[in-house]
C-alpha atoms as a PDB file:
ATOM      1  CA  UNK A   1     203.939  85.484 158.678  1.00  0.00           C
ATOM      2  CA  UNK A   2     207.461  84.680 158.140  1.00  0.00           C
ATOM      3  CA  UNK A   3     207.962  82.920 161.524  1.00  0.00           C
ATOM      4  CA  UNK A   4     204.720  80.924 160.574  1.00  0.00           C
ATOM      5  CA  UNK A   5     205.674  79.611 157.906  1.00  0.00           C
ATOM      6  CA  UNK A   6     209.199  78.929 159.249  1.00  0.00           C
ATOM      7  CA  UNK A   7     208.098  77.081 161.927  1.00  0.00           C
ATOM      8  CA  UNK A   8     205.038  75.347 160.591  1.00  0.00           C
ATOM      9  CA  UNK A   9     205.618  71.237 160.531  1.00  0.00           C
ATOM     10  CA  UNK A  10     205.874  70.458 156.566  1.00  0.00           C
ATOM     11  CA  UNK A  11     202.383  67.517 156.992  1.00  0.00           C
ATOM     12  CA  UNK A  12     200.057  71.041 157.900  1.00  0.00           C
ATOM     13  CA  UNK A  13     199.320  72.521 154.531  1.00  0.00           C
ATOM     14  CA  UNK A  14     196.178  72.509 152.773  1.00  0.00           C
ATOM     15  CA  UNK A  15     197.658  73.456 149.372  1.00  0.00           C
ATOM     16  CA  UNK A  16     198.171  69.567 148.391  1.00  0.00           C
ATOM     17  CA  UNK A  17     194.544  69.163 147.777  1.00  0.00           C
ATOM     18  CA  UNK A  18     195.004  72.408 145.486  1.00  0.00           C
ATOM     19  CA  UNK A  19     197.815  71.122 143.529  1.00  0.00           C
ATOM     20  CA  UNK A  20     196.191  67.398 143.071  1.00  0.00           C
ATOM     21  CA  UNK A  21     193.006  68.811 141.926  1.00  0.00           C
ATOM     22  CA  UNK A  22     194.771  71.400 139.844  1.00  0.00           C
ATOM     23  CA  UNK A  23     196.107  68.415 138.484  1.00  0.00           C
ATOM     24  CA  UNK A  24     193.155  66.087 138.105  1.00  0.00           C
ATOM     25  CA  UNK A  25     190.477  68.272 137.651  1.00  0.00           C
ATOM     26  CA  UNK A  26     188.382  65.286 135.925  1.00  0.00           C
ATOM     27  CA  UNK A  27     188.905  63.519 139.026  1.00  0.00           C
ATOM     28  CA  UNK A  28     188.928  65.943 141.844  1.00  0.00           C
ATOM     29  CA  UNK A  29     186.999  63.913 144.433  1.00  0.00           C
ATOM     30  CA  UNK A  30     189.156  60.857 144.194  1.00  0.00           C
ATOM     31  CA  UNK A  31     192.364  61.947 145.579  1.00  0.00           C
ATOM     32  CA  UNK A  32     190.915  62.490 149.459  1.00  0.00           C
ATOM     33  CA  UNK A  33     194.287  61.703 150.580  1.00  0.00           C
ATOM     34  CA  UNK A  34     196.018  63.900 148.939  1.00  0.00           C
ATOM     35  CA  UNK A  35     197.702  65.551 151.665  1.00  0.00           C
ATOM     36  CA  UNK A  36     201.271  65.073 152.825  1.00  0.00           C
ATOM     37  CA  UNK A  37     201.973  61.761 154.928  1.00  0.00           C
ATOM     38  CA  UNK A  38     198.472  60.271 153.879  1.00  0.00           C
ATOM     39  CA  UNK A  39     196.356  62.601 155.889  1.00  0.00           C
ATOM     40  CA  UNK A  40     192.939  63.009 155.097  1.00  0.00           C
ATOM     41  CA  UNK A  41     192.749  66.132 153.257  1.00  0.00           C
ATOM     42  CA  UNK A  42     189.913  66.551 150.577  1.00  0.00           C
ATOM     43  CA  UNK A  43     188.908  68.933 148.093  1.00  0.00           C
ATOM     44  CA  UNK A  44     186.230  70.705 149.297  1.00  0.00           C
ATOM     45  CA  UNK A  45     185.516  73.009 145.732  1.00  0.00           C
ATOM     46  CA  UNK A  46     183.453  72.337 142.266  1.00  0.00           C
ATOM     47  CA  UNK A  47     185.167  71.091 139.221  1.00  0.00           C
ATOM     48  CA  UNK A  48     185.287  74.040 137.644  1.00  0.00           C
ATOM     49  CA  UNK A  49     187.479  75.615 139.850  1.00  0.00           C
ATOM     50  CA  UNK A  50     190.123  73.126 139.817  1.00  0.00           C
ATOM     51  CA  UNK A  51     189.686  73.617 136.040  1.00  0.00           C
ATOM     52  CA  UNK A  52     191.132  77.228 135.877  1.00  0.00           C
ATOM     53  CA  UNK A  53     193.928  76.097 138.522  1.00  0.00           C
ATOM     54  CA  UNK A  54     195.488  73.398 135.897  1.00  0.00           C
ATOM     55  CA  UNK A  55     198.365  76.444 135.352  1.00  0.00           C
ATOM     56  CA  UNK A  56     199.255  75.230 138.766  1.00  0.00           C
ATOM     57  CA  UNK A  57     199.249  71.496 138.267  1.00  0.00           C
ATOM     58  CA  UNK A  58     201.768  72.207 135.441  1.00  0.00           C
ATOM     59  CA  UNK A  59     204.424  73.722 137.307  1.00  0.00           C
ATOM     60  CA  UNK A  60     207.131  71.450 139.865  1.00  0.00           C
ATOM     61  CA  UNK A  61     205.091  71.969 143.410  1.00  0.00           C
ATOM     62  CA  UNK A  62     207.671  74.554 145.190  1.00  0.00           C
ATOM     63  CA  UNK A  63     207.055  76.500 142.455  1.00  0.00           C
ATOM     64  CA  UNK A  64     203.197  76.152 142.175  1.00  0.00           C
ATOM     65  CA  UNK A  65     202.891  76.476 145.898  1.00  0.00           C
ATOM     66  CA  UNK A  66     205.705  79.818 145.669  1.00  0.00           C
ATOM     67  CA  UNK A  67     203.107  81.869 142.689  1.00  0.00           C
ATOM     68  CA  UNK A  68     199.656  80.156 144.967  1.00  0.00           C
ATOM     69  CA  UNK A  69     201.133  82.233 147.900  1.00  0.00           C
ATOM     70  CA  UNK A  70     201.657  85.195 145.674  1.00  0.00           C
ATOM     71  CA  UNK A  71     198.466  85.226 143.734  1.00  0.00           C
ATOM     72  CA  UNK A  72     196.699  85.257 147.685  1.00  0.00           C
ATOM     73  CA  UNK A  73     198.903  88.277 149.082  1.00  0.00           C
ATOM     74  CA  UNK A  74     198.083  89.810 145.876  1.00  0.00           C
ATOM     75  CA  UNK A  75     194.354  89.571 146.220  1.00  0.00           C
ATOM     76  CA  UNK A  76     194.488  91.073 149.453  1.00  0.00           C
ATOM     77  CA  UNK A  77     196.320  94.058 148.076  1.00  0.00           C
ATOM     78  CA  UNK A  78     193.809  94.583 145.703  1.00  0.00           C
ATOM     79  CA  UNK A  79     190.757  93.736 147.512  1.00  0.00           C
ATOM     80  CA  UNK A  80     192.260  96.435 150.512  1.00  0.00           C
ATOM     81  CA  UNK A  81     193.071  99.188 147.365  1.00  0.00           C
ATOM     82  CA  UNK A  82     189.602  98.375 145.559  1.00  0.00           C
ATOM     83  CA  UNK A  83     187.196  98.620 149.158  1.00  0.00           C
ATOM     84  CA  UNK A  84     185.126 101.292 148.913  1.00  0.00           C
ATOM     85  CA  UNK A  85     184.979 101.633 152.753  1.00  0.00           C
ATOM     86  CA  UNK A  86     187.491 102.395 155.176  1.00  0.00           C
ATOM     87  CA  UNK A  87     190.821 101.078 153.119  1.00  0.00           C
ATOM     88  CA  UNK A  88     193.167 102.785 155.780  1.00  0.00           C
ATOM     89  CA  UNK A  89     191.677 100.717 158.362  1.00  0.00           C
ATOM     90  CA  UNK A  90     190.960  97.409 156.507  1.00  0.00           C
ATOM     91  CA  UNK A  91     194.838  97.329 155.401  1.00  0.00           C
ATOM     92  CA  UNK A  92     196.237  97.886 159.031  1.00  0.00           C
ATOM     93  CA  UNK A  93     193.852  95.052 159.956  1.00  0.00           C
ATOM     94  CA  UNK A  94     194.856  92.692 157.134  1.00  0.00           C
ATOM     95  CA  UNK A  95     198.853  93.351 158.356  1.00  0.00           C
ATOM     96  CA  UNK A  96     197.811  92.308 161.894  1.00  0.00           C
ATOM     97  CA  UNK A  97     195.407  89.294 161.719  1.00  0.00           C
ATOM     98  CA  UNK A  98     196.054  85.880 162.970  1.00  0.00           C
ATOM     99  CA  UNK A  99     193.744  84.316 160.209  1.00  0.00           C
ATOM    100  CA  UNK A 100     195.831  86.001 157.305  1.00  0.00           C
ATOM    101  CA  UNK A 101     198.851  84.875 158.443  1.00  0.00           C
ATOM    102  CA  UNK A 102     197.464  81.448 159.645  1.00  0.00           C
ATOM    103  CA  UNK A 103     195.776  80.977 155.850  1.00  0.00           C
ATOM    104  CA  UNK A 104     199.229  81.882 154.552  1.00  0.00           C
ATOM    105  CA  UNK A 105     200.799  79.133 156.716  1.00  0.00           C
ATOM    106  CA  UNK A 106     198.086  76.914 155.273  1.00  0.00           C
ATOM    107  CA  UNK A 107     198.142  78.060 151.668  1.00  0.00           C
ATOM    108  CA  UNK A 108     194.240  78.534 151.569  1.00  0.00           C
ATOM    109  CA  UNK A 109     192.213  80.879 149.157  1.00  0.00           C
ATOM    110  CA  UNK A 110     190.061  82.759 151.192  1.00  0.00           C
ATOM    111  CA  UNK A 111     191.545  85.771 150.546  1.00  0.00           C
ATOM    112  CA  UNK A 112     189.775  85.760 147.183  1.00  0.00           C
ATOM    113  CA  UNK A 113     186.505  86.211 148.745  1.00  0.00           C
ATOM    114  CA  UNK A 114     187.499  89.364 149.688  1.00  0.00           C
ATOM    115  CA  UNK A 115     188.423  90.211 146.123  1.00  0.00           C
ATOM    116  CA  UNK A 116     185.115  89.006 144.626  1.00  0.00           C
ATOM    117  CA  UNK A 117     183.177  90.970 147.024  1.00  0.00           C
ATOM    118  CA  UNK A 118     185.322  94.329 146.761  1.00  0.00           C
ATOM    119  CA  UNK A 119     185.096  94.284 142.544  1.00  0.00           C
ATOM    120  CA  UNK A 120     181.341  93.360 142.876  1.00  0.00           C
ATOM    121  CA  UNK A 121     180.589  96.200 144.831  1.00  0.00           C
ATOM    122  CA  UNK A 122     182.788  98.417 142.659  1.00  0.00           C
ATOM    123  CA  UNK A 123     180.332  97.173 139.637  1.00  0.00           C
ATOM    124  CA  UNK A 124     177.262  97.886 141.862  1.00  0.00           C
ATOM    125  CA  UNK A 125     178.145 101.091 141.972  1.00  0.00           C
ATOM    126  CA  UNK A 126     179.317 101.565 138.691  1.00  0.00           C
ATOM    127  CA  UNK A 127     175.391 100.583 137.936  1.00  0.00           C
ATOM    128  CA  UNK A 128     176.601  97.501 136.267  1.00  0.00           C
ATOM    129  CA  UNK A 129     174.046  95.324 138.061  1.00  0.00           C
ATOM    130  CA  UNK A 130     174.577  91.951 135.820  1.00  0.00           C
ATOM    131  CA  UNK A 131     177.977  91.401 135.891  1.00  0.00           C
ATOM    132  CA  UNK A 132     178.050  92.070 139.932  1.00  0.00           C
ATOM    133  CA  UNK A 133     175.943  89.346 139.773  1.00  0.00           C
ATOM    134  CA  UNK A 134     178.126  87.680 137.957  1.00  0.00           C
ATOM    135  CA  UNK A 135     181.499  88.762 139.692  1.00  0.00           C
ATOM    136  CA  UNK A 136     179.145  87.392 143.356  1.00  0.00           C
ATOM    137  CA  UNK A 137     178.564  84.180 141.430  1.00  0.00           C
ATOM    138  CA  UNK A 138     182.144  83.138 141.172  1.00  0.00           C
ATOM    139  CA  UNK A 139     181.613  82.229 144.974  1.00  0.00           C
ATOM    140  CA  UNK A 140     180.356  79.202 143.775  1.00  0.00           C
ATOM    141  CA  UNK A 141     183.375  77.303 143.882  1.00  0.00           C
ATOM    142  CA  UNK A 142     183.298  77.708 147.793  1.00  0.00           C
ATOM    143  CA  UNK A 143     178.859  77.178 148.017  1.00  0.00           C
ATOM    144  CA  UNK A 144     178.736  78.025 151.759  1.00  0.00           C
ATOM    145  CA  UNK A 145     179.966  81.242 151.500  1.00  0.00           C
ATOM    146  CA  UNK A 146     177.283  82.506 148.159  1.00  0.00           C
ATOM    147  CA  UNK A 147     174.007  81.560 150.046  1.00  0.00           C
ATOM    148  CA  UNK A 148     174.977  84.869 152.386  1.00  0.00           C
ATOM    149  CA  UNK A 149     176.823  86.998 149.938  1.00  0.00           C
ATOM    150  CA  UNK A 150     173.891  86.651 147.292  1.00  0.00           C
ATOM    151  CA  UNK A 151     171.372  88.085 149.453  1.00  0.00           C
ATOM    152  CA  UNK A 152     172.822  92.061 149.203  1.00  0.00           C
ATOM    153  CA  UNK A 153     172.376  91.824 145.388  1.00  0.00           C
ATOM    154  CA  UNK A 154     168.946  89.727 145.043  1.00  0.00           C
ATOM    155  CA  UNK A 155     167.255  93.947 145.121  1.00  0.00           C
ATOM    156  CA  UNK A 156     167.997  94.126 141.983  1.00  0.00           C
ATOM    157  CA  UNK A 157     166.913  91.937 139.424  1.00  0.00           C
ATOM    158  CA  UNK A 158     169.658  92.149 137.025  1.00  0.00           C
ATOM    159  CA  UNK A 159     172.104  91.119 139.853  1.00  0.00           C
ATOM    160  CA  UNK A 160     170.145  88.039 140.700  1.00  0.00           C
ATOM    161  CA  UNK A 161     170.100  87.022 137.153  1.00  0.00           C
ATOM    162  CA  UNK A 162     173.769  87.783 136.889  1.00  0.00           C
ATOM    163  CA  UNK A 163     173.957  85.582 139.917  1.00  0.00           C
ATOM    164  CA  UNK A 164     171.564  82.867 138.548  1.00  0.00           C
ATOM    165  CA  UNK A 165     174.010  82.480 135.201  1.00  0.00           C
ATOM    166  CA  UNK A 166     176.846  82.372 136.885  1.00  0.00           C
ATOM    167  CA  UNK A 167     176.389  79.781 138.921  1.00  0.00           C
ATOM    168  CA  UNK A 168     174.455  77.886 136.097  1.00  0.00           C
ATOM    169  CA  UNK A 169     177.685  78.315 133.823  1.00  0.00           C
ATOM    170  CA  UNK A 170     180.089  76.877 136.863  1.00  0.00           C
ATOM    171  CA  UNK A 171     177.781  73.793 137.529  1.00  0.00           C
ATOM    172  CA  UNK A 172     177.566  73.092 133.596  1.00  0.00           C
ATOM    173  CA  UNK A 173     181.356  73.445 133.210  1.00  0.00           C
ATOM    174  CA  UNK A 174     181.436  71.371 136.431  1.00  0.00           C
ATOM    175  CA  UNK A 175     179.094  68.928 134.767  1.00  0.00           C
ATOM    176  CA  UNK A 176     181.259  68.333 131.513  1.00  0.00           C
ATOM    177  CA  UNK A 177     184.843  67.895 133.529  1.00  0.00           C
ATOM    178  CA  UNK A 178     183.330  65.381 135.833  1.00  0.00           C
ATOM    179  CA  UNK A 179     179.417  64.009 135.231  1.00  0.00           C
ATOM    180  CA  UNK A 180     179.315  62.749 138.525  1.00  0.00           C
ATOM    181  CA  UNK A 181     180.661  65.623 140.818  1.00  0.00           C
ATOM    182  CA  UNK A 182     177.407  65.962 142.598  1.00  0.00           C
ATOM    183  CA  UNK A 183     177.474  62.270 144.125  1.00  0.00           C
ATOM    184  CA  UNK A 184     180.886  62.339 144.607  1.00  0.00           C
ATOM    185  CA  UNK A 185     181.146  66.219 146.434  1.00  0.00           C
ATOM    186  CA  UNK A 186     177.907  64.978 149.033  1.00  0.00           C
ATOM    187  CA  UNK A 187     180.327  61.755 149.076  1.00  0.00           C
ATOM    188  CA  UNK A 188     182.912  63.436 150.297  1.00  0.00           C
ATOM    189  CA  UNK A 189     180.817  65.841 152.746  1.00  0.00           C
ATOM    190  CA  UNK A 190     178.964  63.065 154.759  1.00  0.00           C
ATOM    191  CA  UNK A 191     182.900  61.579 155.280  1.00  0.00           C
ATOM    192  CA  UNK A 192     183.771  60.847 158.257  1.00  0.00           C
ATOM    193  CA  UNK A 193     187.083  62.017 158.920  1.00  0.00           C
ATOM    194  CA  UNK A 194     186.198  65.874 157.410  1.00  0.00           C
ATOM    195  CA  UNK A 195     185.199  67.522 160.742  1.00  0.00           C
ATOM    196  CA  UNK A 196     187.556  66.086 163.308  1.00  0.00           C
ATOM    197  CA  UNK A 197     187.730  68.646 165.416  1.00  0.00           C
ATOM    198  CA  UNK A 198     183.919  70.521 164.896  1.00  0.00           C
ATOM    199  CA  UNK A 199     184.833  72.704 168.216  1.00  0.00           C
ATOM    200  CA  UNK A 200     187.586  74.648 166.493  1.00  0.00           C
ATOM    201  CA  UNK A 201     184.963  75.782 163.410  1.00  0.00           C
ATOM    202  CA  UNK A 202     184.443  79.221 164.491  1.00  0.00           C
ATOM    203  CA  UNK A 203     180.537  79.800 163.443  1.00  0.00           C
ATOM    204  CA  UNK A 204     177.107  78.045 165.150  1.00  0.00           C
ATOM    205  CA  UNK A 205     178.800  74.630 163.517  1.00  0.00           C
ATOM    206  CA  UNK A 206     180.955  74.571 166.601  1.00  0.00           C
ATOM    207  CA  UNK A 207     177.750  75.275 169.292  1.00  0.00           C
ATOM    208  CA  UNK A 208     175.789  72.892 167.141  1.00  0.00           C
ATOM    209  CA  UNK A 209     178.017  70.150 167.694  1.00  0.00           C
ATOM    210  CA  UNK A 210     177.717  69.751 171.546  1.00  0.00           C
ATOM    211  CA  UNK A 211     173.908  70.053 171.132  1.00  0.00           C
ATOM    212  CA  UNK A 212     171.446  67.000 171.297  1.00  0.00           C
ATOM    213  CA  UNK A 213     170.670  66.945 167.673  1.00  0.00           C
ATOM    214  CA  UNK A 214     173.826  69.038 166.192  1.00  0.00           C
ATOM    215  CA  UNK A 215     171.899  69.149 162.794  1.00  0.00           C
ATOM    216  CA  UNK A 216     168.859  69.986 163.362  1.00  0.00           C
ATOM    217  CA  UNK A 217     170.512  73.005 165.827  1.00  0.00           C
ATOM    218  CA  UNK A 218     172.349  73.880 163.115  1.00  0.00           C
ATOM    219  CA  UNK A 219     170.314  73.942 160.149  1.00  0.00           C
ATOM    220  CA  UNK A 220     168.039  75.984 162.291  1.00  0.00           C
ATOM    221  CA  UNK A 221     170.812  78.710 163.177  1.00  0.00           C
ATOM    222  CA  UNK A 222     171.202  78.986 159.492  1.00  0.00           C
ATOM    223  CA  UNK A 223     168.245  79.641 158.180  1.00  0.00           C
ATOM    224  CA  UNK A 224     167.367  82.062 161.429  1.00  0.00           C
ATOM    225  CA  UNK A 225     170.832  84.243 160.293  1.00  0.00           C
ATOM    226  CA  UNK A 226     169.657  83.894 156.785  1.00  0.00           C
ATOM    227  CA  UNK A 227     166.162  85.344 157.807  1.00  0.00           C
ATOM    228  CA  UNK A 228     168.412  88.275 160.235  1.00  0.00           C
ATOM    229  CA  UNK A 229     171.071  89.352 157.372  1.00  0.00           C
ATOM    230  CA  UNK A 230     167.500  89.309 154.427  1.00  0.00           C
ATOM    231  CA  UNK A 231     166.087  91.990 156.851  1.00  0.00           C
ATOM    232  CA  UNK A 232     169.601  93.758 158.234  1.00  0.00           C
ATOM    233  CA  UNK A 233     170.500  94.692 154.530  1.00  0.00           C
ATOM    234  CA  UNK A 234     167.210  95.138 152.651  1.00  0.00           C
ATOM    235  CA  UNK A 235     167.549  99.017 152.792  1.00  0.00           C
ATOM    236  CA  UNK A 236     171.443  99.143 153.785  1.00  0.00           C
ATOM    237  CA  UNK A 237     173.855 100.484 151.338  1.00  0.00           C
ATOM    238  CA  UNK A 238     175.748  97.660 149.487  1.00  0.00           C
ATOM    239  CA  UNK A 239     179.341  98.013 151.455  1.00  0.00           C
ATOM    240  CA  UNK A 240     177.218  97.587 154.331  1.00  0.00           C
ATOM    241  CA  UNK A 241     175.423  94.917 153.240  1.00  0.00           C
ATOM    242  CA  UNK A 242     178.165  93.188 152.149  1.00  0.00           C
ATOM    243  CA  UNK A 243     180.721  93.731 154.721  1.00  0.00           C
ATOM    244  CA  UNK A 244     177.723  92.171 157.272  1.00  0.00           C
ATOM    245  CA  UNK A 245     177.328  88.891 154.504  1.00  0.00           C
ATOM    246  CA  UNK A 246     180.331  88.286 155.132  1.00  0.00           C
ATOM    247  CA  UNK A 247     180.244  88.408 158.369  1.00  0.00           C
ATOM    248  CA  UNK A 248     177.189  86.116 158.329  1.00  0.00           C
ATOM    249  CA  UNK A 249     178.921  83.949 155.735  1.00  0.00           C
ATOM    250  CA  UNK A 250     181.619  82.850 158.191  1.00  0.00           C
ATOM    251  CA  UNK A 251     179.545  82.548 161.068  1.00  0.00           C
ATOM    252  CA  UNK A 252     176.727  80.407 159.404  1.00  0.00           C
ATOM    253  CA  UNK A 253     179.034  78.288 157.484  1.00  0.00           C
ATOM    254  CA  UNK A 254     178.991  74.631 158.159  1.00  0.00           C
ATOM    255  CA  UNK A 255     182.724  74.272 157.517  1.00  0.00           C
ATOM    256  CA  UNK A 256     184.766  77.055 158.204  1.00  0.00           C
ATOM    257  CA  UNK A 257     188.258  76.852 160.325  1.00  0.00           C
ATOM    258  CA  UNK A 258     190.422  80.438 161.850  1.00  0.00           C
ATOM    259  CA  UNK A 259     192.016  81.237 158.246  1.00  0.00           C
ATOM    260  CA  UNK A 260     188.268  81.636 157.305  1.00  0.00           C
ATOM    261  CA  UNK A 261     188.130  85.135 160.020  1.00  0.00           C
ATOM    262  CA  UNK A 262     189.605  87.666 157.361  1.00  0.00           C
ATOM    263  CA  UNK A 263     185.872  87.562 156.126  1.00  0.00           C
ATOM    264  CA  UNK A 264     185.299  89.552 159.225  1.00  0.00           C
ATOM    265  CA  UNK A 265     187.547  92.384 158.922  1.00  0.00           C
ATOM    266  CA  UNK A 266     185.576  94.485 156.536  1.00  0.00           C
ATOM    267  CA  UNK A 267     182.693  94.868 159.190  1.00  0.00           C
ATOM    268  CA  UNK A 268     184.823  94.890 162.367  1.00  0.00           C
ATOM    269  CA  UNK A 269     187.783  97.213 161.136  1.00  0.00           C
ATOM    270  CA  UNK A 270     184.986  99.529 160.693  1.00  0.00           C
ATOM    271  CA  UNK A 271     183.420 100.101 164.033  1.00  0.00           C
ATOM    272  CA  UNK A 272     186.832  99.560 165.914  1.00  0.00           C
ATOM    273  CA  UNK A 273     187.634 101.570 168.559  1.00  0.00           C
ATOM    274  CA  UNK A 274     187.862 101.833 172.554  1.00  0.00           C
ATOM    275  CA  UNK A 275     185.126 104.955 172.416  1.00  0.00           C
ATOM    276  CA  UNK A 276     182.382 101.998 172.828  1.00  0.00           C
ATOM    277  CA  UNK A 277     181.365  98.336 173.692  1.00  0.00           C
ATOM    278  CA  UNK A 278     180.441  97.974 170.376  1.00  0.00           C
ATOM    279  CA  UNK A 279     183.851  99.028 169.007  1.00  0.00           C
ATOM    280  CA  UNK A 280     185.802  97.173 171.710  1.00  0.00           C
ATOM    281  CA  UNK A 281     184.311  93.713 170.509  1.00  0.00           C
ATOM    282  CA  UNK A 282     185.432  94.636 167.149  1.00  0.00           C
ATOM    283  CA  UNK A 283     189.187  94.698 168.315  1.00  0.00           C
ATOM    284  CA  UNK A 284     188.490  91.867 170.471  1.00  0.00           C
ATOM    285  CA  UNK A 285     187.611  89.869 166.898  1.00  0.00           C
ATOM    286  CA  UNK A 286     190.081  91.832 164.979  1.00  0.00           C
ATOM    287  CA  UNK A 287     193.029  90.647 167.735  1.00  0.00           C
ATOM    288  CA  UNK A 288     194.224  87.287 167.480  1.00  0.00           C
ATOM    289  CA  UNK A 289     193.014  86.401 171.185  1.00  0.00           C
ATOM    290  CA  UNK A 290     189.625  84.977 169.985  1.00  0.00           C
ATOM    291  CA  UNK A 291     191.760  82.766 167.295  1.00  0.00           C
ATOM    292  CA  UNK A 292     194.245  81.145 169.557  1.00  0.00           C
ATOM    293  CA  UNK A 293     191.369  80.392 171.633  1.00  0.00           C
ATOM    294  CA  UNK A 294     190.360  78.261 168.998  1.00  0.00           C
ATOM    295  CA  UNK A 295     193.176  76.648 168.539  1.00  0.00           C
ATOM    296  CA  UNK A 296     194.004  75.547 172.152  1.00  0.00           C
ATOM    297  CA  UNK A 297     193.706  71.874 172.676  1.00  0.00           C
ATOM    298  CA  UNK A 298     193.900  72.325 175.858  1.00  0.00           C
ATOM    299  CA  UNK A 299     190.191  71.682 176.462  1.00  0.00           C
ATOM    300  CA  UNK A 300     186.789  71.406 174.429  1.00  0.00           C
ATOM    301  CA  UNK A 301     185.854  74.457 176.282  1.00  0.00           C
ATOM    302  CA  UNK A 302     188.746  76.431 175.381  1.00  0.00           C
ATOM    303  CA  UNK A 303     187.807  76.337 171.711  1.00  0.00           C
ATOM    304  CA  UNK A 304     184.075  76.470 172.426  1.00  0.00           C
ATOM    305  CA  UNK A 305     184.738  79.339 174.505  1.00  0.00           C
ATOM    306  CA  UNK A 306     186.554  81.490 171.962  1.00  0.00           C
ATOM    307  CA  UNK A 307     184.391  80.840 168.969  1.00  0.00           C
ATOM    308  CA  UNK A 308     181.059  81.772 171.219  1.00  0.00           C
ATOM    309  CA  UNK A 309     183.059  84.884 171.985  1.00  0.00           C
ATOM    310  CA  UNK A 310     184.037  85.808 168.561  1.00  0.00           C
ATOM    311  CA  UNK A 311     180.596  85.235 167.319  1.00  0.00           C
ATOM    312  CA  UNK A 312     179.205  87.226 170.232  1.00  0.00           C
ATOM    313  CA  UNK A 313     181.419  90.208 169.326  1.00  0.00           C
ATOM    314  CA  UNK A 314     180.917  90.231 165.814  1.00  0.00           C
ATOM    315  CA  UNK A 315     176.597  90.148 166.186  1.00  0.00           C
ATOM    316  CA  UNK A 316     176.620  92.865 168.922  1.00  0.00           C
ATOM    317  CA  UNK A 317     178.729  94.916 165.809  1.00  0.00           C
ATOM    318  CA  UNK A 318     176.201  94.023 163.567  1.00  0.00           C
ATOM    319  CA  UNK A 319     173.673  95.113 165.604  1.00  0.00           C
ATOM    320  CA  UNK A 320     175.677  98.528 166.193  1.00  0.00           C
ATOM    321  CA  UNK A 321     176.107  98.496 162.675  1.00  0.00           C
ATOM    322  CA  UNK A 322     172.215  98.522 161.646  1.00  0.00           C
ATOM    323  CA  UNK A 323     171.510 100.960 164.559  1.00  0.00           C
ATOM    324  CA  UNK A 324     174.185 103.771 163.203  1.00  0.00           C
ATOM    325  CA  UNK A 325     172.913 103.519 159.813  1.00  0.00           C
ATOM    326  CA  UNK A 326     169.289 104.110 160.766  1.00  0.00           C
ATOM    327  CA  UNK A 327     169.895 106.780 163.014  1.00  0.00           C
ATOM    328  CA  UNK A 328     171.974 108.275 159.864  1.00  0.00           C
ATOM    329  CA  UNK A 329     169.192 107.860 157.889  1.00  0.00           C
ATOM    330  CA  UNK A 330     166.221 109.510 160.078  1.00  0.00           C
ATOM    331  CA  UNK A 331     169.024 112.467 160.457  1.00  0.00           C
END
């Protein structure tokens, strides 16, 4: 991590469009260039979560960027000390992963996806149904990510109302910073210059794009994974059915870049091992190999080739995954 961020040309960092926002959070969707040397670097969020970053946008930007790098490695700690799984493996495989280090490098806030989902199953199983629900809303400042993470808590009714109020308390706070974020966010998706490089998005976005009609392909790999992860964690325990939504999350999202794999290391630090097929994908996605892939640009099909790998390791998991637990179950 050190060496990454050593190395790493000052123009790559994603944290400017943090900071602006942070800054302007009446105004988030104005400042698309808000990256260093004019790049186009938008912010991709809701309002409302630029709202509770404004301690940021008060500090000198060394500073802000210093405690933003801090308050990540932090949630990782605690999301890796608050799993209710298998923390000695999910820490070894947070200290080793190429997207950890690379969203370091980057300064981007995936990490607390991990944290929301680790204290909402905590509250799950502390019977506190409505506020994991709420705790799951709070993914609503990064909307790709909730439509897959939702579904494990939707059983229960309290949870889906705890999900339902969050999200309607985020989009009214969202509402009264900025009246028009809604025209201004789909503004700022349908921009050109967001996806330059679809091929090195590591879910069905990437496949998508070298199809006929890349839309269409896609919208109908998402709903089809949608349809696979309703019926893969209706009766699965929730660190199950979490650690596959997340899973899920990344690989259905329609923007999602190699920082975005740490969503995979709850389900694939799991099942690691050489003992099986199974278990060798999940150190094949665990391993950084699938990542640099990715980031080749040495060829289109160098990128294309490692994200259809990646996602080909991480469903035959899944499908390991579902098969384990019922043959647990009829035991």
């Amino acid at each position: 991590m050190a060496a990454a961020l050593a190395t790493k040309p000052p123009a790559v960092d994603d944290f400017p469009a943090f900071y602006t926002a942070a800054q302007h959070p009446g105004a988030v969707y104005a400042n698309t260039n808000s990256g260093m040397s004019g790049h186009f670097l938008p912010w991709l969020r809701i309002p409302s979560y630029a709202w509770m970053l404004q301690p940021f946008g008060a500090l000198p930007y060394g500073t802000a960027r210093v405690l933003w790098l801090i308050a990540i490695g932090v949630a990782l700690a605690l999301f890796a000390l608050l799993w209710r799984g298998e923390r000695r493996s999910i820490a070894m495989a947070l200290c080793w992963s190429f997207p950890v280090a690379f969203g370091f490098a980057l300064g981007q806030d995936t990490g607390f996806v991990l944290l929301i989902a680790a204290v909402a199953i905590l509250l799950w199983l502390r019977n506190r149904f409505f506020l994991a629900g709420l705790c799951i809303a709070i993914l609503a400042f990064k909307i790709t990510f909730l439509f897959a993470l939702a579904i494990p808590f939707l059983r229960s009714r309290r949870a889906a109302a705890g999900i339902g109020v969050g999200v309607a308390a985020q989009a009214g706070l969202s509402f009264a910073i900025e009246p028009g974020w809604v025209r201004h966010y789909l503004a700022v998706l349908r921009a050109s210059a967001l996806d330059p490089e679809p091929l090195k998005m590591i879910g069905i976005r990437s496949i998508a794009s070298t199809l006929p009609y890349p839309r269409i392909a896609f919208a109908l790999g998402f709903a089809a994974l949608m349809i696979w992860l309703w019926h893969m964690v209706a009766d699965a325990p929730i660190i199950d059915g979490v650690s596959s939504s997340l899973a899920i999350a990344l690989i259905a999202a329609p923007h999602c870049y190699v920082y975005d794999g740490v969503l995979l290391i709850p389900l694939l630090a799991k099942f690691a091992s050489f003992e099986s097929w199974p278990g060798r994908a999940a150190l094949f996605g665990l391993s950084p190999m699938p990542f640099l892939l990715i980031l080749a640009g040495a060829s289109r099909g160098t990128a294309l080739l490692g994200g259809a790998l990646l996602i080909f390791s991480t469903c035959m998991v899944l499908r390991h995954s579902v098969a384990v637990r019922r043959e647990t179950d009829n035991q």
